[in-house]
Protein backbone atom coordinates (compact mmCIF):
# COMPACT_ATOMS: atom_id res chain seq x y z
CA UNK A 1 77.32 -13.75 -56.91
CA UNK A 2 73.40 -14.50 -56.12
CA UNK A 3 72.44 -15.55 -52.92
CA UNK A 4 71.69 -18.66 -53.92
CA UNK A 5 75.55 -19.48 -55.31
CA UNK A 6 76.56 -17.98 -51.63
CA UNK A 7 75.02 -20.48 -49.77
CA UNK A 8 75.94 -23.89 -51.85
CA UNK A 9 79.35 -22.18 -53.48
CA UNK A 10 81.54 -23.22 -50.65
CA UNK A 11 83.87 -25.20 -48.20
CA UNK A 12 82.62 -28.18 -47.89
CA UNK A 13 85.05 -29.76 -45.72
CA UNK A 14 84.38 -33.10 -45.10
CA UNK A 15 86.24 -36.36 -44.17
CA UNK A 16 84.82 -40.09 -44.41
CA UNK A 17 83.77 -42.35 -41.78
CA UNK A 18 81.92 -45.14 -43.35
CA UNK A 19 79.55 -48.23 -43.05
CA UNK A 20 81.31 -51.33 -43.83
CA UNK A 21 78.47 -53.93 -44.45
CA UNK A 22 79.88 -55.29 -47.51
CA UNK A 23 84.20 -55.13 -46.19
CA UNK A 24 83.74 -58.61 -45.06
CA UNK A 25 83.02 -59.77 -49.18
CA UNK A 26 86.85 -60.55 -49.23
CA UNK A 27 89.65 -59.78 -46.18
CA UNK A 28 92.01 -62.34 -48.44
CA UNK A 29 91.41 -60.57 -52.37
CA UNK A 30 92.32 -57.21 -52.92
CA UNK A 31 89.78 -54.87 -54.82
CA UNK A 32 91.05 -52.92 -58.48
CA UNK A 33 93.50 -50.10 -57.92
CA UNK A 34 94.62 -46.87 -60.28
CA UNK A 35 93.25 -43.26 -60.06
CA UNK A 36 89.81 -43.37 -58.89
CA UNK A 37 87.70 -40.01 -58.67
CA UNK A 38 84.20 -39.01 -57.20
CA UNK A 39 82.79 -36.82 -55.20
CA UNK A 40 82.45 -36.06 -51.31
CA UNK A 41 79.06 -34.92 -50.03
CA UNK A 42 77.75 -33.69 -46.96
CA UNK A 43 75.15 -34.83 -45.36
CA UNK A 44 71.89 -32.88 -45.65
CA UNK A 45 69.79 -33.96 -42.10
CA UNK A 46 73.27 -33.13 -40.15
CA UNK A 47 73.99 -29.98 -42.37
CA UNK A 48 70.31 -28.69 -43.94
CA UNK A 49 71.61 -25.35 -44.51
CA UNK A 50 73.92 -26.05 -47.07
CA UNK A 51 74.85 -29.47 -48.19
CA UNK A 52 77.58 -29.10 -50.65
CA UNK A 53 79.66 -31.76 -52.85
CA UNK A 54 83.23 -31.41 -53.60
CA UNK A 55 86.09 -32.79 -55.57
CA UNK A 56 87.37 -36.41 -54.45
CA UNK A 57 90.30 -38.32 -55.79
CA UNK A 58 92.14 -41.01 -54.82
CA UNK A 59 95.36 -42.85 -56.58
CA UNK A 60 94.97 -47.06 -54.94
CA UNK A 61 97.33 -49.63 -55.41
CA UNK A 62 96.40 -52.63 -57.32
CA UNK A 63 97.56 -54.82 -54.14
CA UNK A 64 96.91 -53.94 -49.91
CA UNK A 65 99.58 -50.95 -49.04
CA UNK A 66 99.35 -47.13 -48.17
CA UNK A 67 97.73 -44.54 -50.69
CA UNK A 68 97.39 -41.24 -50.95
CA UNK A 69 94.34 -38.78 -52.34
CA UNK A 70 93.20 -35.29 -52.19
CA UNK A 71 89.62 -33.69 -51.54
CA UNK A 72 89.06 -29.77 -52.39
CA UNK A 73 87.09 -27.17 -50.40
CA UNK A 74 86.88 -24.06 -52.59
CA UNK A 75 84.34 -23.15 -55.19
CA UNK A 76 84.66 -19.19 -55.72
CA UNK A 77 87.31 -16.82 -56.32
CA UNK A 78 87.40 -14.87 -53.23
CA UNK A 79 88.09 -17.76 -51.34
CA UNK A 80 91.85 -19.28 -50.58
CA UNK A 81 92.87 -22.22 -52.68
CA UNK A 82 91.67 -25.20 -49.54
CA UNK A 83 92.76 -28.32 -50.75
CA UNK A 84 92.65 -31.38 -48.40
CA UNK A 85 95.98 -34.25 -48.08
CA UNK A 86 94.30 -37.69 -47.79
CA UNK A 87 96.33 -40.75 -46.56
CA UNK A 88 94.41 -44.13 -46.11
CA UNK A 89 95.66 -48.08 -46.38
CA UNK A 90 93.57 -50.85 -48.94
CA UNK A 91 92.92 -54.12 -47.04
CA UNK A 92 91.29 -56.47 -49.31
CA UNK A 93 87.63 -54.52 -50.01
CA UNK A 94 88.28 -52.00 -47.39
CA UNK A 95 89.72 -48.42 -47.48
CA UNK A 96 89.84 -46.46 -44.02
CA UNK A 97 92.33 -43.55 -43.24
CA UNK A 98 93.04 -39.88 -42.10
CA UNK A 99 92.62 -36.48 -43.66
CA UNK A 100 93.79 -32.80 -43.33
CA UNK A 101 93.50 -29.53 -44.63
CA UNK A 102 93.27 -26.29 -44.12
CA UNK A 103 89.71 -24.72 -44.85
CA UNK A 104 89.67 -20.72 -44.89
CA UNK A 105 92.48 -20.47 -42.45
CA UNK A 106 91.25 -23.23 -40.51
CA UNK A 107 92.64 -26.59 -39.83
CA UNK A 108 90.29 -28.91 -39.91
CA UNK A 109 90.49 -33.48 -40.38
CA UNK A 110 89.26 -36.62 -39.00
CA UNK A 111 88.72 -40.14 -40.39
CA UNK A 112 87.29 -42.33 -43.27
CA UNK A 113 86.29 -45.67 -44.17
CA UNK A 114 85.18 -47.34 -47.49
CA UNK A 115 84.04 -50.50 -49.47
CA UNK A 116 84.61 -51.52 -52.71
CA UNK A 117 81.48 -52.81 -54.44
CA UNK A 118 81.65 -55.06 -57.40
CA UNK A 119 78.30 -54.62 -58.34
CA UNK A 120 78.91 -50.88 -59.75
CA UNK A 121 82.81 -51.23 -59.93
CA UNK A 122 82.73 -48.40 -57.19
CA UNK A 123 84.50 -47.30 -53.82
CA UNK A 124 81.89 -45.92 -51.31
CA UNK A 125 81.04 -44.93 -47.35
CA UNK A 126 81.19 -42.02 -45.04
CA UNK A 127 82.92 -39.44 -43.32
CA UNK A 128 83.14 -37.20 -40.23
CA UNK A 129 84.58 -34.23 -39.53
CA UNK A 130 86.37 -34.07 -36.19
CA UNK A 131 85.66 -30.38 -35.26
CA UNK A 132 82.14 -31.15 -36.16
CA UNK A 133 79.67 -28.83 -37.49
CA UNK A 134 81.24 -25.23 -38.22
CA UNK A 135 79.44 -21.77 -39.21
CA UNK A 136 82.73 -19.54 -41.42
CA UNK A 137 82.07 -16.59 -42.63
CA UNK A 138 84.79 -14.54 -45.39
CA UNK A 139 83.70 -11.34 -45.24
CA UNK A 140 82.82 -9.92 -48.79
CA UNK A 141 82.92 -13.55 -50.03
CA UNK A 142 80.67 -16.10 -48.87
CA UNK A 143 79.57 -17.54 -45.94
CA UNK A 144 78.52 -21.31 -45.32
CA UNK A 145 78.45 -24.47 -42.52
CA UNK A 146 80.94 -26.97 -42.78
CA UNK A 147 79.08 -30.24 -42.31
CA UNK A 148 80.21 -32.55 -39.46
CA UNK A 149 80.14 -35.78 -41.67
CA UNK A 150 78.71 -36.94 -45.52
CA UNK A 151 79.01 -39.88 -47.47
CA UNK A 152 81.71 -39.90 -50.67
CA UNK A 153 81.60 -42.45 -53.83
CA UNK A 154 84.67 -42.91 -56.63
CA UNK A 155 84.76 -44.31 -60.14
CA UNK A 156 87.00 -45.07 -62.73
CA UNK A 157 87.90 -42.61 -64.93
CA UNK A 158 85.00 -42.91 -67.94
CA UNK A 159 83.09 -45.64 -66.24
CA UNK A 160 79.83 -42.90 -65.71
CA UNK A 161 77.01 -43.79 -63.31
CA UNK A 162 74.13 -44.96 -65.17
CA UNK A 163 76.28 -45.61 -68.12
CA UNK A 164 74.15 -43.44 -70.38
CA UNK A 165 74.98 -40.31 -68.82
CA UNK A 166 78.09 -38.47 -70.86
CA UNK A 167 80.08 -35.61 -70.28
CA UNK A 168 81.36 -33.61 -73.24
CA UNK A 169 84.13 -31.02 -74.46
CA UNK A 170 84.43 -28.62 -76.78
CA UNK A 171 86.84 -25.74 -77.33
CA UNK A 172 83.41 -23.63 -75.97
CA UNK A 173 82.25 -25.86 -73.15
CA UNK A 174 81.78 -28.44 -70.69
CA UNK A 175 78.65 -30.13 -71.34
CA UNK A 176 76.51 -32.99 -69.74
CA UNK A 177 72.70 -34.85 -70.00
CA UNK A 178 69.93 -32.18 -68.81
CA UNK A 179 68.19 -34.34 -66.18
CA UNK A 180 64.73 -33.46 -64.92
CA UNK A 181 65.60 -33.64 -61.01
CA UNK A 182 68.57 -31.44 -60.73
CA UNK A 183 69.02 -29.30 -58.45
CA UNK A 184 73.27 -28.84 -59.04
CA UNK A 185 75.58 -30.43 -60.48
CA UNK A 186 79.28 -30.40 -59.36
CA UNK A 187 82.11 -29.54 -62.18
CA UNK A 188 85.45 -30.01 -61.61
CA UNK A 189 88.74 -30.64 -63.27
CA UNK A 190 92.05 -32.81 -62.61
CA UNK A 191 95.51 -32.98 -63.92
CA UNK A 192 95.87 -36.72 -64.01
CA UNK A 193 99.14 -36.81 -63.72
CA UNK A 194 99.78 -34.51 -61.05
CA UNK A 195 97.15 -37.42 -59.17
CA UNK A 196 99.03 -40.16 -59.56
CA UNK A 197 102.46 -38.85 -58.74
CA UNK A 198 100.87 -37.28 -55.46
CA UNK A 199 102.45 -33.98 -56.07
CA UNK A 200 100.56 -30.79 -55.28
CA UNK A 201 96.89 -30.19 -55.87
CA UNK A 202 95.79 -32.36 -58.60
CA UNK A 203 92.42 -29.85 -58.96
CA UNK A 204 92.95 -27.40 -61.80
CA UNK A 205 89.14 -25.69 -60.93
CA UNK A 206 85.46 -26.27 -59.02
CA UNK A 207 82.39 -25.00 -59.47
CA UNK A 208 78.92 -25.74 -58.69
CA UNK A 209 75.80 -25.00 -61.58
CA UNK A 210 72.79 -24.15 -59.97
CA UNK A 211 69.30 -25.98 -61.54
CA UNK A 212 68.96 -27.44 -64.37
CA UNK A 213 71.52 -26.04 -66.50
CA UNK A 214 73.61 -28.63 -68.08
CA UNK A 215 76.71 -26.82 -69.54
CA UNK A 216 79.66 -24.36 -68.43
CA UNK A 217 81.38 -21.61 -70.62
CA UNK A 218 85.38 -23.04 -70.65
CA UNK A 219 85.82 -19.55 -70.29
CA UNK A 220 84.77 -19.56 -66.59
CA UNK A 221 87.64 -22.14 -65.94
CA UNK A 222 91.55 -20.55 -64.99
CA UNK A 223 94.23 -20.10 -67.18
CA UNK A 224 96.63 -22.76 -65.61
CA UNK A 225 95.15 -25.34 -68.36
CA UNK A 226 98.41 -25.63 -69.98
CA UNK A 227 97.65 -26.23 -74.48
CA UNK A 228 98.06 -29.83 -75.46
CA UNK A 229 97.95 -31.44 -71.98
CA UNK A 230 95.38 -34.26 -71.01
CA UNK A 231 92.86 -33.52 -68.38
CA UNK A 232 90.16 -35.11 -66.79
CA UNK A 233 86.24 -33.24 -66.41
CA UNK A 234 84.17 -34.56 -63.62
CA UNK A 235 80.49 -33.46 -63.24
CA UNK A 236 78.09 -34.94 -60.68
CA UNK A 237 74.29 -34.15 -60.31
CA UNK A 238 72.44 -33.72 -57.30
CA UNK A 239 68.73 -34.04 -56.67
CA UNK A 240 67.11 -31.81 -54.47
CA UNK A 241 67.86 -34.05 -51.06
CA UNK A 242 71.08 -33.73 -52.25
CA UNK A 243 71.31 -36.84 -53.22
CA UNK A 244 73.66 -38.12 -56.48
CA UNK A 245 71.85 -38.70 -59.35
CA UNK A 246 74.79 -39.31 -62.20
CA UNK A 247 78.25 -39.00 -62.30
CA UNK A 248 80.07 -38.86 -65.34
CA UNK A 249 84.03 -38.21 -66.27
CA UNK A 250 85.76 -37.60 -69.46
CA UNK A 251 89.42 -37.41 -70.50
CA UNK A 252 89.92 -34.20 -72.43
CA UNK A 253 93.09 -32.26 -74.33
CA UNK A 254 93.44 -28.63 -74.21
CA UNK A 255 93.47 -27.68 -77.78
């Protein structure tokens, strides 16, 4: 693993705490539910070292009432399988909740807020980690920072952000538009399913792509794709200030 997978390939634990500007729109009308999924991301002035995305996802009801979610921590091998339990309540626009997990034999949580926006058809805000910032080190694996708070965003499934940027499958690959500013992009895949009934980890794999390259060998993702199910492929792009530049999604059958 290069040095430069080490630093970004790595628990990024993060919760949401976030700015709720727009959560007065509508306290009477309730904002779309089904499975929503995005992408949590640290924030890079709190956490410079290493400000890494991870898997989101979130199952809402179509009217106000309790949900469920889960976020995911690990991106390489060596590490343990960290998978966060999210539990929030929808109130008209707004989201807000808990979250818990435990991160490299660490228990770590703390609490969210969000927004829907109508504009982009999008939940959005910010999170915090209670334990703040943390330095965790697995030795022969990787070492990294786990940021004291970030901001998260979640689509639809297939609604991409800007619309022109796709995602593809083959039986080879995972592929997605090359865009000039990357700096990573974020691939990860869900069972659907497994997401909506709220049972287990709904994250079959993560990885982060380093640069500019916009594809990944399906031979770098786990067996536990099981033949003829439906899956979903998320990828998001960062800039270099870490900052999301597309985000794209695309149902997919194992062949």
């Amino acid at each position: 693993m290069t040095a430069a997978l080490s630093k970004f390939a790595r628990t990024a634990l993060a919760c949401l705490a976030i700015t709720t500007a727009s959560g007065a729109l509508a306290a009477d009308k309730a904002a779309p539910g089904g499975l929503y999924v995005g992408y949590y991301q640290e924030d890079p002035l709190a956490n410079p070292e290493d400000p890494t995305p991870g898997a989101f996802v979130l199952t809402l009801p179509e009217s106000d009432a309790a949900f469920g979610g889960a976020m995911f921590f690990t991106f390489v091998g060596c590490q343990n399988s960290n998978v966060g339990d999210v539990k929030g309540a929808k109130a008209g626009y707004n989201l807000s909740g808990t979250w818990s997990g435990n991160v490299d034999n660490s228990m770590q949580s703390g609490p969210y807020k969000g927004t829907y926006d109508p504009a982009t058809g999008s939940y959005k805000g910010v999170y915090s980690v209670s334990g703040g910032k943390q330095f965790k080190k697995i030795e022969n694996c990787v070492q990294y920072y786990i940021g004291p708070n970030g901001t998260w965003e979640m689509f639809p499934v297939e609604q991409n952000q800007p619309a022109s940027f796709k995602v593809a499958v083959s039986p080879s690959k995972v592929s997605w538009n090359a865009l000039p500013n990357a700096a990573m992009t974020l691939v990860y895949v869900i069972d659907p399913a497994a997401a909506k009934a709220g049972a287990g980890n709904p994250v079959k794999f993560q990885t982060i792509v380093m640069g500019k390259t916009a594809s990944l060998n399906v031979a770098a993702m786990p067996a536990v794709l099981a033949k003829g199910k439906e899956y979903i492929v998320a990828a998001m792009v960062n800039d270099g200030a870490a900052k999301r530049i597309a985000f794209g999604t695309k149902r997919f059958v194992v062949p």
